[in-house]
N, C-alpha and C. Protein backbone atom coordinates (compact mmCIF):
# COMPACT_ATOMS: atom_id res chain seq x y z
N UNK A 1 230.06 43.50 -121.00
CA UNK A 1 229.15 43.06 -122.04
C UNK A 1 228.24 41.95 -121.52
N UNK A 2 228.20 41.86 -120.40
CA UNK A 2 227.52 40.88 -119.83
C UNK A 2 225.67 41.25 -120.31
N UNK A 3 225.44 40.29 -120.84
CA UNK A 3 223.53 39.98 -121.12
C UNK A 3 223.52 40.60 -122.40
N UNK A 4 224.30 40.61 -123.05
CA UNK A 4 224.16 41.46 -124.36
C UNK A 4 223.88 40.65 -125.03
N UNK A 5 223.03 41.33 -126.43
CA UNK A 5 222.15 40.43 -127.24
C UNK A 5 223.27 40.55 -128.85
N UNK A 6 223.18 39.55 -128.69
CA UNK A 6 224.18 39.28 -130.08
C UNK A 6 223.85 38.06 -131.02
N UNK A 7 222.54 38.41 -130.86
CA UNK A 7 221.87 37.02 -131.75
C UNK A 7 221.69 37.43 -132.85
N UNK A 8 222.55 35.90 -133.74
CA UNK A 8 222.79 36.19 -135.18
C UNK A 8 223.75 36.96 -135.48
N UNK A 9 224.65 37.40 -134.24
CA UNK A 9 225.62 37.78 -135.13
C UNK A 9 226.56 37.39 -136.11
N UNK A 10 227.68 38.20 -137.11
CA UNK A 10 229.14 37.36 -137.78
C UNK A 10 229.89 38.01 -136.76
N UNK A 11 230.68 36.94 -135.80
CA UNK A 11 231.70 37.07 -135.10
C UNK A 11 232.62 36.41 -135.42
N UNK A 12 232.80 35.64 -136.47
CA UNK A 12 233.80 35.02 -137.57
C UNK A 12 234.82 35.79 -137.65
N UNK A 13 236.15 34.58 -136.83
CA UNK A 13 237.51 34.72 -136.99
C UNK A 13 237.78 36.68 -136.09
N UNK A 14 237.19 36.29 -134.89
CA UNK A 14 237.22 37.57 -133.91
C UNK A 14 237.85 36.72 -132.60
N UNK A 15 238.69 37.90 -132.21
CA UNK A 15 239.58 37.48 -131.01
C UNK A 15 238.38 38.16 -129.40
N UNK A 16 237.60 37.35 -129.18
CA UNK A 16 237.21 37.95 -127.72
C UNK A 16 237.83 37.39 -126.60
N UNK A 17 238.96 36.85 -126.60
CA UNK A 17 239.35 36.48 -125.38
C UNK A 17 239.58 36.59 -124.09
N UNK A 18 239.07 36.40 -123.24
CA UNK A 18 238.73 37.21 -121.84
C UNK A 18 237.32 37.89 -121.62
N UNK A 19 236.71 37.79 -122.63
CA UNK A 19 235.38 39.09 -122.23
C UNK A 19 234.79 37.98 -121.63
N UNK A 20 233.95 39.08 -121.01
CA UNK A 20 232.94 38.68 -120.08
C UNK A 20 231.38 38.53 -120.83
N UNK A 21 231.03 37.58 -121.33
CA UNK A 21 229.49 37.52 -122.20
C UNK A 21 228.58 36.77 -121.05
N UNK A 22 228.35 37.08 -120.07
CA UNK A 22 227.76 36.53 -118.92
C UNK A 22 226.64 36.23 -119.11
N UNK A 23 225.27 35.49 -119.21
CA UNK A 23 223.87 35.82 -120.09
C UNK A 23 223.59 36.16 -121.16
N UNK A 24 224.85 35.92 -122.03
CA UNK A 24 224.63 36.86 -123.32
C UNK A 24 223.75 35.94 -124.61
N UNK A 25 222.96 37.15 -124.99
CA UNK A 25 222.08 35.83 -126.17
C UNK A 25 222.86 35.47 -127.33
N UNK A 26 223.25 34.38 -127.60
CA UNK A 26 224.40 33.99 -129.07
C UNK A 26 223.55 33.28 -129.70
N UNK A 27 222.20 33.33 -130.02
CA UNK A 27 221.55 32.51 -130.49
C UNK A 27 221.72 32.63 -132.02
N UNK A 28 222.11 31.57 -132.80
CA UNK A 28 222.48 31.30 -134.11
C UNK A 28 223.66 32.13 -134.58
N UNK A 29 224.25 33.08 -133.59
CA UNK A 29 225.64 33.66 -133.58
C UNK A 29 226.62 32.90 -134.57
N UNK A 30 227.49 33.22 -135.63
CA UNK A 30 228.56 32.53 -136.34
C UNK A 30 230.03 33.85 -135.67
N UNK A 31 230.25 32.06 -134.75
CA UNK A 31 232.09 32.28 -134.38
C UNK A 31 232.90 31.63 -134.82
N UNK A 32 232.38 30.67 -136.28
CA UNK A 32 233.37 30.10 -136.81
C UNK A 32 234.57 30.59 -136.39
N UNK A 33 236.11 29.69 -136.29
CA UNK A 33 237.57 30.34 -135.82
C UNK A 33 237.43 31.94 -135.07
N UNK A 34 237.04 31.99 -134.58
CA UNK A 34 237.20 32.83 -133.49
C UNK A 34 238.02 32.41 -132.43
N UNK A 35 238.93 33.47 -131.71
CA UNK A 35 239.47 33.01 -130.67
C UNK A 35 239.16 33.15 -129.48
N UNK A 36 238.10 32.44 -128.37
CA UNK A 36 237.77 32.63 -127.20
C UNK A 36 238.34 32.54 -126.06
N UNK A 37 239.64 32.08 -126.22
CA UNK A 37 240.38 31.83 -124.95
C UNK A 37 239.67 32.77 -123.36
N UNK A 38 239.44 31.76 -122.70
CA UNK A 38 239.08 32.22 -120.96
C UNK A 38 237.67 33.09 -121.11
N UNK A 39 237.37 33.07 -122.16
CA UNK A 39 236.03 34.32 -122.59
C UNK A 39 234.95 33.65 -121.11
N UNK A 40 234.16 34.05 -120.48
CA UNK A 40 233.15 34.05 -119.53
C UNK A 40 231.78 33.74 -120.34
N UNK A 41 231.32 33.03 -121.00
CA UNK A 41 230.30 32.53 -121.18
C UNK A 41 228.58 31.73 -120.54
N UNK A 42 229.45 31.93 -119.00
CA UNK A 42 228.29 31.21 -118.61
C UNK A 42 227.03 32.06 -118.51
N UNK A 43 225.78 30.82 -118.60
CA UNK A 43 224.50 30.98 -118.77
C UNK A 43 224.04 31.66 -119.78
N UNK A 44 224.96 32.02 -120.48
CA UNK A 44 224.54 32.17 -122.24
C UNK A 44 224.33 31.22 -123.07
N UNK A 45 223.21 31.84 -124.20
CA UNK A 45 222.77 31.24 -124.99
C UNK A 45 223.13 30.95 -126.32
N UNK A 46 223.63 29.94 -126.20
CA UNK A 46 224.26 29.59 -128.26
C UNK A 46 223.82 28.72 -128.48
N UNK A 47 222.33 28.38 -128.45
CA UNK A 47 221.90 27.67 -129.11
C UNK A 47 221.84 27.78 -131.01
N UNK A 48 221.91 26.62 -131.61
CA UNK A 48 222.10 26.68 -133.18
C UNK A 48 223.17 27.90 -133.50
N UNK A 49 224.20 27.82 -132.77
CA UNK A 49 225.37 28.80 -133.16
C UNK A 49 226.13 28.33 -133.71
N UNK A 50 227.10 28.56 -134.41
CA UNK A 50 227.97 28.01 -135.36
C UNK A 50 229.60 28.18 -134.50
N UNK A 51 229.92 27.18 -133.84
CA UNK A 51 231.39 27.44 -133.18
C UNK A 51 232.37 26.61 -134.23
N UNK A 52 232.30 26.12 -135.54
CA UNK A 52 233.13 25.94 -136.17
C UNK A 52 234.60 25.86 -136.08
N UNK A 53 235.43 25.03 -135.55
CA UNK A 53 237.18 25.38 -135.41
C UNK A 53 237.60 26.74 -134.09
N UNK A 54 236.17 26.79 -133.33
CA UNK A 54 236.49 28.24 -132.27
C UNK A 54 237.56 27.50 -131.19
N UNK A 55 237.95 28.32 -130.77
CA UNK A 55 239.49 27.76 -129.34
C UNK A 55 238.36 28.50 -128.66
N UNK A 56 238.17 27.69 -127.41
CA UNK A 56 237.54 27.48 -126.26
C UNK A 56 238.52 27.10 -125.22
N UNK A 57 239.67 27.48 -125.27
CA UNK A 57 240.46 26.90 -124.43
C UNK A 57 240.25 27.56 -122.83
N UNK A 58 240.08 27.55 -121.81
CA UNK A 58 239.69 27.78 -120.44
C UNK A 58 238.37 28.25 -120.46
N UNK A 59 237.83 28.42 -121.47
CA UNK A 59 236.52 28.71 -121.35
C UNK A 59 235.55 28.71 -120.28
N UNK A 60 234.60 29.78 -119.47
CA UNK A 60 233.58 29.31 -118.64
C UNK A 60 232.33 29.03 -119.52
N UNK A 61 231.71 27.94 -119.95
CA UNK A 61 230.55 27.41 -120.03
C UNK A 61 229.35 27.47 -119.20
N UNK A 62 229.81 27.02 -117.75
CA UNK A 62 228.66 26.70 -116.73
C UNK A 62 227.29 27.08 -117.33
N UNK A 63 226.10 26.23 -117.49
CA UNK A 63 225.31 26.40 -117.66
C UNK A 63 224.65 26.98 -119.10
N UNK A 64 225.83 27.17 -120.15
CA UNK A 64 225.34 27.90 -121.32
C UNK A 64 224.68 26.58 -122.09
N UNK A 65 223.76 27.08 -122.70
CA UNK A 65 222.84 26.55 -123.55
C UNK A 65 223.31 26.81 -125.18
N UNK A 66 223.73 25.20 -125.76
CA UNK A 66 224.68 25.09 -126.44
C UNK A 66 223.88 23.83 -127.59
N UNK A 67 222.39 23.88 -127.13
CA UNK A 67 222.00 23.15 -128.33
C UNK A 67 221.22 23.05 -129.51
N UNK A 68 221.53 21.87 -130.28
CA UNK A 68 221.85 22.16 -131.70
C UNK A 68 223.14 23.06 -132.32
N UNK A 69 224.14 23.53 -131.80
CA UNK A 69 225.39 23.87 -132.43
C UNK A 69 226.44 23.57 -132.76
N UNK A 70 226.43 24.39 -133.70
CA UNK A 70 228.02 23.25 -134.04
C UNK A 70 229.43 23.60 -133.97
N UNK A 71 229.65 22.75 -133.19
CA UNK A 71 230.93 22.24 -132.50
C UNK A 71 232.04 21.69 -133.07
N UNK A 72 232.11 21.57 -134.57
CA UNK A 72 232.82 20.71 -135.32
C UNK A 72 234.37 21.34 -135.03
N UNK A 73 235.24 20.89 -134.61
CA UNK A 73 236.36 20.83 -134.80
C UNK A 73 236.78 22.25 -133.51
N UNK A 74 235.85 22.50 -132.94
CA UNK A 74 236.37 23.44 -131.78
C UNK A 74 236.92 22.90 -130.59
N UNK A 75 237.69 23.68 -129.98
CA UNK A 75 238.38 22.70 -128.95
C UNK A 75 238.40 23.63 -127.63
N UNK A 76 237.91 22.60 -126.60
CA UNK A 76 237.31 23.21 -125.71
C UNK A 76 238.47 22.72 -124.03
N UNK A 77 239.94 22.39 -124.73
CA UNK A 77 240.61 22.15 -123.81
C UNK A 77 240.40 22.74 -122.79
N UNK A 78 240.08 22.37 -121.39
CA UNK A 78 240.82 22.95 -119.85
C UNK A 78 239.33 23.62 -119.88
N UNK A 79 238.65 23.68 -120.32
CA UNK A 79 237.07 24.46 -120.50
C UNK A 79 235.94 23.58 -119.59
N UNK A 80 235.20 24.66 -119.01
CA UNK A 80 234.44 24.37 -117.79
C UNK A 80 232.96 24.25 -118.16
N UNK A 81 232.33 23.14 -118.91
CA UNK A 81 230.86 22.99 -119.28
C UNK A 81 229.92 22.30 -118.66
N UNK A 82 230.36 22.62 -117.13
CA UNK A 82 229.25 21.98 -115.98
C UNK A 82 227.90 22.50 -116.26
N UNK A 83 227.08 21.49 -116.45
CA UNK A 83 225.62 21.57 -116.51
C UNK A 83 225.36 22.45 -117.66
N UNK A 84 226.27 22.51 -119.09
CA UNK A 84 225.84 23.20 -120.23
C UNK A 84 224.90 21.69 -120.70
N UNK A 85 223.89 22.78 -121.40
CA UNK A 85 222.96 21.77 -122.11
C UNK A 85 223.66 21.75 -123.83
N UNK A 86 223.65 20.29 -124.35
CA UNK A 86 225.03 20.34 -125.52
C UNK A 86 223.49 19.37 -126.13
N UNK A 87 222.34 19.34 -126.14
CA UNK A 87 221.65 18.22 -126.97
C UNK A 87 221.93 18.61 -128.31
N UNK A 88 222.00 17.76 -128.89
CA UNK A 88 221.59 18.17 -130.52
C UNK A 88 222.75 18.86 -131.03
N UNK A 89 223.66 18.76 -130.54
CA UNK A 89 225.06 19.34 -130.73
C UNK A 89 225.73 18.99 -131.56
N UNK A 90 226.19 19.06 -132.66
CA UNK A 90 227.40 18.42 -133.48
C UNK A 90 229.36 18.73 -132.68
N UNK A 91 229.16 17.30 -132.83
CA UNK A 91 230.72 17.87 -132.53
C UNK A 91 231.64 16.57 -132.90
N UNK A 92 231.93 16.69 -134.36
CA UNK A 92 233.01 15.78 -135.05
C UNK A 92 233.95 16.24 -135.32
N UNK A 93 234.39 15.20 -136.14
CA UNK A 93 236.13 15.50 -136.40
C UNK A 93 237.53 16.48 -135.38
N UNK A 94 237.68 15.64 -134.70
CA UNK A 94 238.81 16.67 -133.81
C UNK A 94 238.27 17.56 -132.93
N UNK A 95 237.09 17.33 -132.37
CA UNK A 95 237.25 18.00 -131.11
C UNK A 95 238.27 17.77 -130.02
N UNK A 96 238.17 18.22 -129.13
CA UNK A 96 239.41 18.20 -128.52
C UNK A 96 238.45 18.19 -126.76
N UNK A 97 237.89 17.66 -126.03
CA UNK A 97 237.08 17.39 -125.39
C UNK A 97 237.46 17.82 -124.20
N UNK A 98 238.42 18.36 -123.34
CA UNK A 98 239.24 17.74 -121.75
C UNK A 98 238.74 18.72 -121.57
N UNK A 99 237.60 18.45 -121.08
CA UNK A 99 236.71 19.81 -120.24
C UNK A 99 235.82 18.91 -119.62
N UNK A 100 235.22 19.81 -118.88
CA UNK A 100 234.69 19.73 -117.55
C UNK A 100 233.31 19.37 -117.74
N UNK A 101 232.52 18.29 -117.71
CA UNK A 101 231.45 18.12 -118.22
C UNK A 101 230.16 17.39 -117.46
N UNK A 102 230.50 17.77 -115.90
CA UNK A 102 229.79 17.14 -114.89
C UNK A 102 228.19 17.85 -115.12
N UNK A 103 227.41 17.34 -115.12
CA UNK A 103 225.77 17.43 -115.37
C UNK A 103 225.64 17.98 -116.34
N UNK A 104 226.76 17.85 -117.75
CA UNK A 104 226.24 18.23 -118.71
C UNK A 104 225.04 17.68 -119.88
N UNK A 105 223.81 17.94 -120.24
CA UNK A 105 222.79 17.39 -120.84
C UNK A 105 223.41 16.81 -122.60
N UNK A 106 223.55 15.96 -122.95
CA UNK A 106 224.25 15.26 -124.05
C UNK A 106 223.22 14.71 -124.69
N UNK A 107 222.09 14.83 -124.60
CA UNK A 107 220.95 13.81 -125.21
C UNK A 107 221.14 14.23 -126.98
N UNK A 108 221.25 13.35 -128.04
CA UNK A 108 221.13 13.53 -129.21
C UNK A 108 222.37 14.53 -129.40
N UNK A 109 223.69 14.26 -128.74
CA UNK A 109 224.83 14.82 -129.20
C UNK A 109 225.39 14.27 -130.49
N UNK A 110 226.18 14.99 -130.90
CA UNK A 110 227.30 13.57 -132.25
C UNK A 110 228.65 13.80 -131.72
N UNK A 111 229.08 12.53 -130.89
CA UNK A 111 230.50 13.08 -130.97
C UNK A 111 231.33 12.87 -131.74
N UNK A 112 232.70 13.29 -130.95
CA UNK A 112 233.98 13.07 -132.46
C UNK A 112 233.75 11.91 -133.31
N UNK A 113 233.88 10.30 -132.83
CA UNK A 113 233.94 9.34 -133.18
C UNK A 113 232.48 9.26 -133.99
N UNK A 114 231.62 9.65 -133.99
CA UNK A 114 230.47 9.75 -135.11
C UNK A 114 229.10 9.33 -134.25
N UNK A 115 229.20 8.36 -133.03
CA UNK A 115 228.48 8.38 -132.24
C UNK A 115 227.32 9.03 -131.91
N UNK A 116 226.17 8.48 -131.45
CA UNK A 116 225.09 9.65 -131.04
C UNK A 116 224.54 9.42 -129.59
N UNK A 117 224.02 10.42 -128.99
CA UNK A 117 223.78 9.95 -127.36
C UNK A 117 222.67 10.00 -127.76
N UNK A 118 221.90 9.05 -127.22
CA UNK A 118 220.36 8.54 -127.02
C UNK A 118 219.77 9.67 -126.04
């Protein structure tokens, strides 16, 4: 499923765990609780997507474009978001952060603590 266009989809409370969405467009996509475990995400697009409470747990990120979405309460343990762009991102209450976040773009994030990156 790699580059597949899935913008706007309801992927709400769907188990893709392991797939491969390599380039895939998730633009304004709703994965509220969905389960992504290890899913391949990089250089896809979720911008203004709704990740609501999603498990991101080993997740590949690298490079996905992740802003303006919301992040509220998804947890992105052991998850790899080198050089994902996260601006404009919501991500309160209980995220769960221990991921990998070397050159990731944070400008106008919200994190857990209510915080905003300049």
């Amino acid at each position: 499923m790699s580059g597949v266009d899935l913008k706007g989809a309801d992927l709400r409370e769907r188990d893709l765990s392991g797939r491969n969405l390599h380039g895939a467009d998730l633009r304004g996509a709703d994965l509220a609780d969905s389960f992504l475990h290890g899913i391949n995400l990089e250089d896809a697009d979720l911008s203004n997507a709704n990740l609501f409470r999603a498990n991101l747990l080993q997740a590949n990120l690298r490079n996905a474009n992740l802003e303006g979405a919301n992040l509220i309460g998804a947890d992105f343990s052991g998850a790899d978001l080198s050089n994902a762009n996260l601006r404009n991102a919501k991500m309160l209450s209980g995220n769960r952060l221990l991921a990998k976040l070397t050159g990731a773009r944070l400008s106008g994030t919200t994190f857990p603590d209510g915080t905003k990156n300049a």
